[in-house]
Protein backbone atom coordinates (compact mmCIF):
# COMPACT_ATOMS: atom_id res chain seq x y z
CA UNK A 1 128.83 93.77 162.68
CA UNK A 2 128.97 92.55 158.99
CA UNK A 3 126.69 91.73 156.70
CA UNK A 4 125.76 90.08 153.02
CA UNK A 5 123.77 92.11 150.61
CA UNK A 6 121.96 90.59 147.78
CA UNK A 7 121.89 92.81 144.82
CA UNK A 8 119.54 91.61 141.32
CA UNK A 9 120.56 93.18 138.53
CA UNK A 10 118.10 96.23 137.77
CA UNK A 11 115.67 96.54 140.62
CA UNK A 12 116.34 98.66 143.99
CA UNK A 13 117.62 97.29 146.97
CA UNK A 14 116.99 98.37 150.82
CA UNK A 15 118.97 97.32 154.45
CA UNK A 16 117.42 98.11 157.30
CA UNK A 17 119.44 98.46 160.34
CA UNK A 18 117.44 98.17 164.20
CA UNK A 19 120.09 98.62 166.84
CA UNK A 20 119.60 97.88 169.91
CA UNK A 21 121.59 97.64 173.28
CA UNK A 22 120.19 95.36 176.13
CA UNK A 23 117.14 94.95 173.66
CA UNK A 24 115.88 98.30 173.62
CA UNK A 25 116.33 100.61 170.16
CA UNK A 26 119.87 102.56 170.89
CA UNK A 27 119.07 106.03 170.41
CA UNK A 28 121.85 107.54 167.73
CA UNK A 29 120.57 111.03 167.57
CA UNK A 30 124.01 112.32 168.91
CA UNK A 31 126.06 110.69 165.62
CA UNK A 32 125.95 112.76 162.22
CA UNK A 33 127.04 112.75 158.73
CA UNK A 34 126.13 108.97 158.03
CA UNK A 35 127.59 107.88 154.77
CA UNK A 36 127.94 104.54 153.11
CA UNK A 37 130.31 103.54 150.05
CA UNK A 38 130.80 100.45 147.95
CA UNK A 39 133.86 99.48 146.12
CA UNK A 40 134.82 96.27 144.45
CA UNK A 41 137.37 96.04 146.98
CA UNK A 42 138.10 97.47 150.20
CA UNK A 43 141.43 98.85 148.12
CA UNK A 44 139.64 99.88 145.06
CA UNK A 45 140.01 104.05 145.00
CA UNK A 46 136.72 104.19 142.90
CA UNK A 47 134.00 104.33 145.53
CA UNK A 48 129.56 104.33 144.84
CA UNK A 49 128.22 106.55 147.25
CA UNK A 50 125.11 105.09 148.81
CA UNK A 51 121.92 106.65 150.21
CA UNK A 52 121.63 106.17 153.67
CA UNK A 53 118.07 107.89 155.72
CA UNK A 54 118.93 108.51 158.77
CA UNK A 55 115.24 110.04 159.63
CA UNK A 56 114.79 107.26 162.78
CA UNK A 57 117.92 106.97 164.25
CA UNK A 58 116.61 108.05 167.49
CA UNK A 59 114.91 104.77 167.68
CA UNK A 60 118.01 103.13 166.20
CA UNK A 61 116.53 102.54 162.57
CA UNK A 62 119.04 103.04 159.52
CA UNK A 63 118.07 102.27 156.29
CA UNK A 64 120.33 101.98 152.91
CA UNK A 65 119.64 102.31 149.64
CA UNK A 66 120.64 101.04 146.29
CA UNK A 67 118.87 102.38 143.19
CA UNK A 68 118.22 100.43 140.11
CA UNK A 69 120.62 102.56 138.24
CA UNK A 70 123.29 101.51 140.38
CA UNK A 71 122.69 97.88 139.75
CA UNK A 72 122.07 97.78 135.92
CA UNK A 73 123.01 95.07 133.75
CA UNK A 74 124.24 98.08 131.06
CA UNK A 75 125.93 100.92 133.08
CA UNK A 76 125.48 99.69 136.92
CA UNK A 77 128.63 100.41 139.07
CA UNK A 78 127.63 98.23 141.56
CA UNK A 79 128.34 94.71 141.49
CA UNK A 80 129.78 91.90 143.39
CA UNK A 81 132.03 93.54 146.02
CA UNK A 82 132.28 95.07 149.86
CA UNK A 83 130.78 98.15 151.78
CA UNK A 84 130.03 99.82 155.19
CA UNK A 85 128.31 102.43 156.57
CA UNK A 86 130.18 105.00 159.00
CA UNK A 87 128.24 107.69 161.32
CA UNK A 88 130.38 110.81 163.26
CA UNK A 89 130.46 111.10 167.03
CA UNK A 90 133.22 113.57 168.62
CA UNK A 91 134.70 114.40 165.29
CA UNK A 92 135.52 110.86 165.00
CA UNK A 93 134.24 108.09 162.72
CA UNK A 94 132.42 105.00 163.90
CA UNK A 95 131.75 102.05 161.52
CA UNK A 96 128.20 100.70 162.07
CA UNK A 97 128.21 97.56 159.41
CA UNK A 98 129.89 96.27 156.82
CA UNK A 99 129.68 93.52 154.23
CA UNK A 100 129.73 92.41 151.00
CA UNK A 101 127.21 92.53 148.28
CA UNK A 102 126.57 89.19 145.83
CA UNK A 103 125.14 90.49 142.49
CA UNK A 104 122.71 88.52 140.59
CA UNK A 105 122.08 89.09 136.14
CA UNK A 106 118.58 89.21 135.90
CA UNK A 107 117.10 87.08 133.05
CA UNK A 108 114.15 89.04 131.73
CA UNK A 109 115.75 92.43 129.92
């Protein structure tokens, strides 16, 4: 699955994630170490880790989040560029979502 992540300069940011399969929440207690990273590029070896709560996953609710200090007019890293977000079953990774983020300037500074 991909999706597009609006970013405004300066203010925090959250995705929500509700999985389901057949319609009912997927239960993702048995995956681990979830991490998401951003990067200008899917090429780019600079990488923004971002904060991903993983506290509901047994009722298939992931939730990631950008801080304002990551999206800063003045020292942000993260602008206009791609991410995902990767849990590990087996020893193996699995890549839940991806996308791209669209960054906004903000007007009032």
């Amino acid at each position: 699955m991909s999706s597009s992540w609006q970013l405004y300069a300066g203010d925090p940011s959250v995705l929500s994630m509700h999985l389901k399969i057949d319609g009912v929440p997927a239960n993702l207690s048995e995956y681990s170490d979830w991490k998401c990273q951003w990067r200008t590029s899917s090429s780019s070896e600079k990488a923004v880790d971002i904060f991903v709560d993983d506290s509901e996953k047994a009722s298939g609710k992931i939730r990631l989040y950008i801080t304002p200090e990551q999206t800063s007019v003045d020292n942000g890293p993260v602008r206009t560029g791609v991410w995902d977000v990767q849990a590990m079953l087996d020893n193996e990774p699995r890549t839940f979502l991806r996308g791209t983020t669209q960054w906004t300037r903000d007007v009032t500074r």
